[in-house]
PDB file of N, CA and C in Angstrom:
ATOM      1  N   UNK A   1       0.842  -1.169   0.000  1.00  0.00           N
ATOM      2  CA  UNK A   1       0.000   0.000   0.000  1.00  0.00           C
ATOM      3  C   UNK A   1       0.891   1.238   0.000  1.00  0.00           C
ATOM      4  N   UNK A   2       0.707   2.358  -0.853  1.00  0.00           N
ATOM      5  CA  UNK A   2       1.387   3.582  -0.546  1.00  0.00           C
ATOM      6  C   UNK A   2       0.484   4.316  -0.017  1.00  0.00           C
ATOM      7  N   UNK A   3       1.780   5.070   0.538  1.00  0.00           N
ATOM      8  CA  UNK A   3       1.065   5.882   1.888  1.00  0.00           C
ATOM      9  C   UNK A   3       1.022   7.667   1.077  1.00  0.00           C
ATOM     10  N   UNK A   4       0.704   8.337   1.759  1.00  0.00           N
ATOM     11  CA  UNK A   4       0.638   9.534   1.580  1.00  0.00           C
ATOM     12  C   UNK A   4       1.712  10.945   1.975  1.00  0.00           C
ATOM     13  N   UNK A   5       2.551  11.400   1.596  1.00  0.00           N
ATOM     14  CA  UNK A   5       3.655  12.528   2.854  1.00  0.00           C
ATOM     15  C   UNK A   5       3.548  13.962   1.342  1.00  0.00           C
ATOM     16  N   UNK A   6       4.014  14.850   2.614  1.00  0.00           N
ATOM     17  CA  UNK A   6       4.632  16.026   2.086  1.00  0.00           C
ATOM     18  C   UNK A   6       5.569  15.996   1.870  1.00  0.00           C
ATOM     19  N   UNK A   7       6.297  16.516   0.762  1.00  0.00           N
ATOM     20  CA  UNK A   7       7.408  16.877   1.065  1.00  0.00           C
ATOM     21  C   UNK A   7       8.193  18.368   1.841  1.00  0.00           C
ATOM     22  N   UNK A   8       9.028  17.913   2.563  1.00  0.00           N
ATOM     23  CA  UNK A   8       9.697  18.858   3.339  1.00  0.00           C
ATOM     24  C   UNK A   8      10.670  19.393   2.705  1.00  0.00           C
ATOM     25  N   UNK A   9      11.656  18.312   2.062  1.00  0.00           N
ATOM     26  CA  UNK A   9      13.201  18.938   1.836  1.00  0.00           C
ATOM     27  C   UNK A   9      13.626  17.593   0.952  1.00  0.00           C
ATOM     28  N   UNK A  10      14.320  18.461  -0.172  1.00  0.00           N
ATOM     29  CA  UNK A  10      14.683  18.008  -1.329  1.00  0.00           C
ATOM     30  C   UNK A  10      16.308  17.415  -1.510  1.00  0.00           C
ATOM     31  N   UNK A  11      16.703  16.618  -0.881  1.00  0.00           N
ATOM     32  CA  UNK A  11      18.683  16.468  -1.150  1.00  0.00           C
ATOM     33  C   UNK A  11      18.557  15.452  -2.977  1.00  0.00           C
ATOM     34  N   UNK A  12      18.898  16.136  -3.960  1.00  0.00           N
ATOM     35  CA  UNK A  12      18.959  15.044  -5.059  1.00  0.00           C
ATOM     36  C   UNK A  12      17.985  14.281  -5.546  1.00  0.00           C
ATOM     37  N   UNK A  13      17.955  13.524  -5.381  1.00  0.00           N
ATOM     38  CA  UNK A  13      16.753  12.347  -5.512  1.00  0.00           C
ATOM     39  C   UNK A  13      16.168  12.104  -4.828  1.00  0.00           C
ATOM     40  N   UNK A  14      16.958  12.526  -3.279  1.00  0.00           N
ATOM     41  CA  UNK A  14      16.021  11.528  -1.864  1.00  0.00           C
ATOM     42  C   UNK A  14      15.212  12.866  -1.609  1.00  0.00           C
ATOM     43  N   UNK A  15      14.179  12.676  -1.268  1.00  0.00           N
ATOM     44  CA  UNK A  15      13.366  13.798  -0.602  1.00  0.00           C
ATOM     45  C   UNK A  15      12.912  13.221   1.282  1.00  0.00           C
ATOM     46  N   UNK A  16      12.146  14.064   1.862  1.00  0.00           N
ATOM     47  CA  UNK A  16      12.025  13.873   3.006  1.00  0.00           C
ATOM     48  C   UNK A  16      10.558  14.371   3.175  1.00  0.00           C
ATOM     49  N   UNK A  17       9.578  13.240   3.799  1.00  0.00           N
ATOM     50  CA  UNK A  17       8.144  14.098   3.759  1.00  0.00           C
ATOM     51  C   UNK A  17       7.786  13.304   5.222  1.00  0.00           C
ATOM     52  N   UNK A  18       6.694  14.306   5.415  1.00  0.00           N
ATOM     53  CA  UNK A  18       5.966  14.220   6.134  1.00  0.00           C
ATOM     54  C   UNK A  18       4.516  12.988   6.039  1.00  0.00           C
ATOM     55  N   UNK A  19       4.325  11.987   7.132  1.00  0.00           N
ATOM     56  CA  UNK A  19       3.096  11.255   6.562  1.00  0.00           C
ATOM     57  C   UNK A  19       2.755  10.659   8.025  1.00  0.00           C
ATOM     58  N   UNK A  20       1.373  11.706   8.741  1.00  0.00           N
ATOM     59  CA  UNK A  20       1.119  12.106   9.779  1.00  0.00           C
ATOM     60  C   UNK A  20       1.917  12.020  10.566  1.00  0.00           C
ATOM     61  N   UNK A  21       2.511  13.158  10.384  1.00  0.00           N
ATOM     62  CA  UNK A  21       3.568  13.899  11.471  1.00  0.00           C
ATOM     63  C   UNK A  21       4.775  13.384  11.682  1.00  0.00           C
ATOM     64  N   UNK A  22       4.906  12.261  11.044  1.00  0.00           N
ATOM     65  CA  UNK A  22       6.573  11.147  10.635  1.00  0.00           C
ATOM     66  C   UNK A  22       6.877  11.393   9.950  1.00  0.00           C
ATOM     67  N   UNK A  23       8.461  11.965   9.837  1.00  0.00           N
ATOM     68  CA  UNK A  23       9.436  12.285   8.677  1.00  0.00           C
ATOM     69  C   UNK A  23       9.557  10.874   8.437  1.00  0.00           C
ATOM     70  N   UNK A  24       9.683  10.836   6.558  1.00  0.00           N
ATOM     71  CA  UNK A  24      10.393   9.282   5.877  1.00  0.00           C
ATOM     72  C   UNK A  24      10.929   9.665   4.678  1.00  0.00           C
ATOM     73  N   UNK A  25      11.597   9.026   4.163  1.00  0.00           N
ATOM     74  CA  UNK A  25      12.982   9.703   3.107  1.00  0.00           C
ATOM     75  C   UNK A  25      12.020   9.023   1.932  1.00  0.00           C
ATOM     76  N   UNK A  26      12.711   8.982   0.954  1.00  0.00           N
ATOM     77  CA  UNK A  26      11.587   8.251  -0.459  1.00  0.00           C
ATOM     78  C   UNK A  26      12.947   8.834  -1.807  1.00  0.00           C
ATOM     79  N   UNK A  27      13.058   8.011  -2.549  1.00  0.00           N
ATOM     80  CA  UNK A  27      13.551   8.416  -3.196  1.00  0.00           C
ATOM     81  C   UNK A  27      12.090   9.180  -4.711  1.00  0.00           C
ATOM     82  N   UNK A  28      13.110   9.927  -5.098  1.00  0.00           N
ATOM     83  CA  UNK A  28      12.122  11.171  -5.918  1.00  0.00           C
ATOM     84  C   UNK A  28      12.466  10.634  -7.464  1.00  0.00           C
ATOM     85  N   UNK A  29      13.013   9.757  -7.962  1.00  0.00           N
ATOM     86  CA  UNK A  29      14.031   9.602  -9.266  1.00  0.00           C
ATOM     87  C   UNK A  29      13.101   9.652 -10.012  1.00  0.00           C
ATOM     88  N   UNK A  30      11.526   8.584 -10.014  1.00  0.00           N
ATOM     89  CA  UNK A  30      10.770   8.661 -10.880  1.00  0.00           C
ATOM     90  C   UNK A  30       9.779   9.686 -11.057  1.00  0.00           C
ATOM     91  N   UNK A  31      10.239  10.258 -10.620  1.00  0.00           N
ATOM     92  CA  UNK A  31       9.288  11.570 -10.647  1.00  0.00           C
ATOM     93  C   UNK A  31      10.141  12.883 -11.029  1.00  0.00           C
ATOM     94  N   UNK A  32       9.692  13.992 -11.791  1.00  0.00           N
ATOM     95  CA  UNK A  32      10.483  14.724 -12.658  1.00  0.00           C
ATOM     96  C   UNK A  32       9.934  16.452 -12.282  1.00  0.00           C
ATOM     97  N   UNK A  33       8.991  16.626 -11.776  1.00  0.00           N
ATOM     98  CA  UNK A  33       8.400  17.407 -11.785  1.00  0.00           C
ATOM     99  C   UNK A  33       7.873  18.207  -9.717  1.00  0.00           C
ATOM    100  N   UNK A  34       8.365  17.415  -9.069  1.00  0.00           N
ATOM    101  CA  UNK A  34       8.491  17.873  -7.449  1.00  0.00           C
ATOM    102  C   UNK A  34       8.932  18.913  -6.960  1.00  0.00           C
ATOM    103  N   UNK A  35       8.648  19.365  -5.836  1.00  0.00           N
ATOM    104  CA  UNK A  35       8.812  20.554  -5.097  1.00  0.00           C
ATOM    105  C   UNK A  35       8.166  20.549  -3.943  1.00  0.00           C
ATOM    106  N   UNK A  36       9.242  21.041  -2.882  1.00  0.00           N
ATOM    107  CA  UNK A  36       8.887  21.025  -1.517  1.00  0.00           C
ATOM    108  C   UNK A  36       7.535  21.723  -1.275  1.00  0.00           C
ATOM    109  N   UNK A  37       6.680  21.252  -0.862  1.00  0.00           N
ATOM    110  CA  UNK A  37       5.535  21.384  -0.452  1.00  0.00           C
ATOM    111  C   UNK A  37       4.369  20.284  -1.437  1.00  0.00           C
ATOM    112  N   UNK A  38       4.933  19.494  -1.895  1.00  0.00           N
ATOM    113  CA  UNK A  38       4.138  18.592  -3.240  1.00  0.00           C
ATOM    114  C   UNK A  38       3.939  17.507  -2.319  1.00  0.00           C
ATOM    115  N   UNK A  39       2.508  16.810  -2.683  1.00  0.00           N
ATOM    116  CA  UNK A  39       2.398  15.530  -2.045  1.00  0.00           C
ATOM    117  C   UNK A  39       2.453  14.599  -2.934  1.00  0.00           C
ATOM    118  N   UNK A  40       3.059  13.305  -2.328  1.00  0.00           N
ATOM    119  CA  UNK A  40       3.257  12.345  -3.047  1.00  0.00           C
ATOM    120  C   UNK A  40       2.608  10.742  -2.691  1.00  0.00           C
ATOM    121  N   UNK A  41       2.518  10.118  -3.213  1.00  0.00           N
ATOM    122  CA  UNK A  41       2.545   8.842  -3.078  1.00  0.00           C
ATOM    123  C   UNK A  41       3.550   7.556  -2.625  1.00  0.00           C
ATOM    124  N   UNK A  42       4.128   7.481  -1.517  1.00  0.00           N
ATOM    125  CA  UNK A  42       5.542   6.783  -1.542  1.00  0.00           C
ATOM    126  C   UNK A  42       4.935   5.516  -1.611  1.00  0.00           C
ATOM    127  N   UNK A  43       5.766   4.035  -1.478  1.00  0.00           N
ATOM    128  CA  UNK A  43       5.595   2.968  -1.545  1.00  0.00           C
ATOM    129  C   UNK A  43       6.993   2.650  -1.322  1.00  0.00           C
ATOM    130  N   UNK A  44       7.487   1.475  -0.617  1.00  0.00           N
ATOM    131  CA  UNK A  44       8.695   1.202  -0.152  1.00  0.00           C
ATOM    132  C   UNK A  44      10.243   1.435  -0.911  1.00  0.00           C
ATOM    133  N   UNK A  45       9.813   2.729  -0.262  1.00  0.00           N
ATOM    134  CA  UNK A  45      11.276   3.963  -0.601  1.00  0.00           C
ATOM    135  C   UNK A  45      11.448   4.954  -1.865  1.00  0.00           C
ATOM    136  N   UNK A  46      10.035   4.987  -2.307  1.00  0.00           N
ATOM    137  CA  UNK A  46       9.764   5.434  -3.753  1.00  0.00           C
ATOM    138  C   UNK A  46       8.544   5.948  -3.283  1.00  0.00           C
ATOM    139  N   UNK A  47       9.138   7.198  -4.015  1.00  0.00           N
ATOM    140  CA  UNK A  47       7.590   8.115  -4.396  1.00  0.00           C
ATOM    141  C   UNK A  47       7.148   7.838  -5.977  1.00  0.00           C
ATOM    142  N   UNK A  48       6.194   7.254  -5.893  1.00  0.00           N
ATOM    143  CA  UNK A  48       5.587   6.704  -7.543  1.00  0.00           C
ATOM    144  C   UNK A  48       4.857   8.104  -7.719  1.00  0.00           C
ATOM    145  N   UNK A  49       3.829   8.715  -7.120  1.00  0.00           N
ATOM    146  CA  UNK A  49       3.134   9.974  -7.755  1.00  0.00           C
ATOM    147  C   UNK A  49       2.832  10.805  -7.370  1.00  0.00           C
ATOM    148  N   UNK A  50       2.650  11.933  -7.883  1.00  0.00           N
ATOM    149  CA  UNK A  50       2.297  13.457  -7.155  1.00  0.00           C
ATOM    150  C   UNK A  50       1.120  13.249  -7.014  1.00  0.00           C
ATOM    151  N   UNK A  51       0.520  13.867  -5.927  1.00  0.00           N
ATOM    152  CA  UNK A  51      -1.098  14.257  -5.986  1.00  0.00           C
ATOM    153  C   UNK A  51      -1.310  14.960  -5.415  1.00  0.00           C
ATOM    154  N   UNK A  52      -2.797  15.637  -5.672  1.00  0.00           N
ATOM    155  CA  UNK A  52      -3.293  16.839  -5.146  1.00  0.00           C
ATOM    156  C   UNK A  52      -3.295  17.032  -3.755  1.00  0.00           C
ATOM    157  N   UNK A  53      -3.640  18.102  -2.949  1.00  0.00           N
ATOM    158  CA  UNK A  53      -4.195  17.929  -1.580  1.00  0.00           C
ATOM    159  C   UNK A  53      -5.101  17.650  -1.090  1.00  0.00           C
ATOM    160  N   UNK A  54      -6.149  17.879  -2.343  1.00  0.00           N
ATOM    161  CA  UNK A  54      -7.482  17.023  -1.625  1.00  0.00           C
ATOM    162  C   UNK A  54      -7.356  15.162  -1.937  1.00  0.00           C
ATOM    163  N   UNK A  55      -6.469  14.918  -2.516  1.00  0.00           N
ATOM    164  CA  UNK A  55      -6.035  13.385  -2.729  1.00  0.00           C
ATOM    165  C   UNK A  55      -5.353  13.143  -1.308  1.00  0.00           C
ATOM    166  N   UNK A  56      -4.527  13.881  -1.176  1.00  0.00           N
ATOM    167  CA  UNK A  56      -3.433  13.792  -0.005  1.00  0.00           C
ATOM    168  C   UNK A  56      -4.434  13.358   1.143  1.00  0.00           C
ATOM    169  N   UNK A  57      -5.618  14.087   1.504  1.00  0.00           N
ATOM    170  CA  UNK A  57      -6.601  14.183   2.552  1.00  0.00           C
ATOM    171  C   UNK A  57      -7.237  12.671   2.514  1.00  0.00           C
ATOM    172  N   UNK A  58      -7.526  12.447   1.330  1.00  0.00           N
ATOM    173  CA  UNK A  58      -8.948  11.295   1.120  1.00  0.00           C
ATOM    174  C   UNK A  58      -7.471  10.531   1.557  1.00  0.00           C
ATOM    175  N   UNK A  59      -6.387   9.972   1.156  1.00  0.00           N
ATOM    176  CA  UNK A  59      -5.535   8.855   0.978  1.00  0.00           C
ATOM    177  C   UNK A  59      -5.176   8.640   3.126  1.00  0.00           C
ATOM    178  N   UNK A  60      -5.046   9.792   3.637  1.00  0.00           N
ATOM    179  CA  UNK A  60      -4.691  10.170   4.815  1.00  0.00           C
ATOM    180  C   UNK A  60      -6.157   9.566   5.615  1.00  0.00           C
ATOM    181  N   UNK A  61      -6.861  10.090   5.296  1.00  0.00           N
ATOM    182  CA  UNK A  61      -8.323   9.670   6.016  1.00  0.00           C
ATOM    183  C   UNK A  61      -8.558   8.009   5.786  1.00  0.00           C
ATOM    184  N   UNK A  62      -7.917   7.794   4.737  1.00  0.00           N
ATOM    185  CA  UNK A  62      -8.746   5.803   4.174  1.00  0.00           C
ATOM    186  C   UNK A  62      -8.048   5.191   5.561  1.00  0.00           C
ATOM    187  N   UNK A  63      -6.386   5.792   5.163  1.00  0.00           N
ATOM    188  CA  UNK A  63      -5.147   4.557   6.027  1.00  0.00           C
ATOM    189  C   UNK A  63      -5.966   5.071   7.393  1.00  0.00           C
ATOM    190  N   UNK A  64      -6.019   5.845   7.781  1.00  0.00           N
ATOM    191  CA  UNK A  64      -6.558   6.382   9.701  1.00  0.00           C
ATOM    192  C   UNK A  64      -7.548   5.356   9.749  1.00  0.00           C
ATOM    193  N   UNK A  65      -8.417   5.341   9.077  1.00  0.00           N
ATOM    194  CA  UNK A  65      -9.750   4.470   9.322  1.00  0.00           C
ATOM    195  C   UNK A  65      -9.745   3.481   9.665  1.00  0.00           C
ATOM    196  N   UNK A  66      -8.794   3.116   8.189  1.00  0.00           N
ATOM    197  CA  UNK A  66      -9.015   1.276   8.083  1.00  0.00           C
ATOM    198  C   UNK A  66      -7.513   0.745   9.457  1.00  0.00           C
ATOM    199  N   UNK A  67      -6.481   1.814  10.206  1.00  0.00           N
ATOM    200  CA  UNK A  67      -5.648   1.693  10.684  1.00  0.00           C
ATOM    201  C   UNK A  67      -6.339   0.952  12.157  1.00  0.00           C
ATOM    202  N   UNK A  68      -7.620   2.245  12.439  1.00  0.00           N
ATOM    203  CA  UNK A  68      -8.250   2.485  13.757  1.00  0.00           C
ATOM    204  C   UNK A  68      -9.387   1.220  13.642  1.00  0.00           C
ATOM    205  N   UNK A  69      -9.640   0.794  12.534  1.00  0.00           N
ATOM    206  CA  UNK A  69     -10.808  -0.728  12.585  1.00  0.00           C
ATOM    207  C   UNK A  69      -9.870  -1.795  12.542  1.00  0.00           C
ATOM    208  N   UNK A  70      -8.658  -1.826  12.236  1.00  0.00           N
ATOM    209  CA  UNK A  70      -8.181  -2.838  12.150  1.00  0.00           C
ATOM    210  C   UNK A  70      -7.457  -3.200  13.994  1.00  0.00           C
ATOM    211  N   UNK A  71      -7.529  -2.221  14.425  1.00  0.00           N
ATOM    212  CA  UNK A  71      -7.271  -2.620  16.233  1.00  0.00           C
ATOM    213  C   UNK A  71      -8.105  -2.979  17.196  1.00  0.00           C
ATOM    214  N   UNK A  72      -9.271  -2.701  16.610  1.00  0.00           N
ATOM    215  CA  UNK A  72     -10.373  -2.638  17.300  1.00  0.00           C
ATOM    216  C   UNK A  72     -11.141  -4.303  17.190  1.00  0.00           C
ATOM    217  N   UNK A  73     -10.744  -4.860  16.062  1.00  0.00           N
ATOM    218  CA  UNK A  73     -10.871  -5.762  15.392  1.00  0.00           C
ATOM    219  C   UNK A  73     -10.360  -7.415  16.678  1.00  0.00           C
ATOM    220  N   UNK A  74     -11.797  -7.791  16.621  1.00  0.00           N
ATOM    221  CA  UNK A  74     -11.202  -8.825  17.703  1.00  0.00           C
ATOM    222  C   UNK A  74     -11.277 -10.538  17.184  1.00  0.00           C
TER     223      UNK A  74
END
């Protein structure tokens, strides 16, 4: 599953985002078009895609949900 972050800060390829309130590094290579404040799509160590902020929100809200039913879960 990819998760959702901001980006914070740009070194090269690796970027650094935010994905509720946890910094995680991601590399940026396949992607051509980024900038600090862009949200992305990471997946293990890769940001596959930019997306909007109202994407950023819906993608942020699914993982919380299904995070908070899946503990509750007996």
């Amino acid at each position: 599953m990819a998760i959702p972050g901001k980006i914070k800060k740009i070194e090269s390829t690796l970027a650094t985002f935010d994905y509720d309130g946890v910094d995680y590094k991601a590399d940026i290579s396949l992607l051509t078009d980024v900038e600090i404040g862009d949200y992305v799509l990471m997946h293990d160590g890769r940001a596959l895609s930019k997306i909007s902020e109202p994407e950023y929100l819906e993608q942020l809200e699914f993982i919380t949900t299904h995070e908070e039913m899946a503990c509750h879960k007996h």
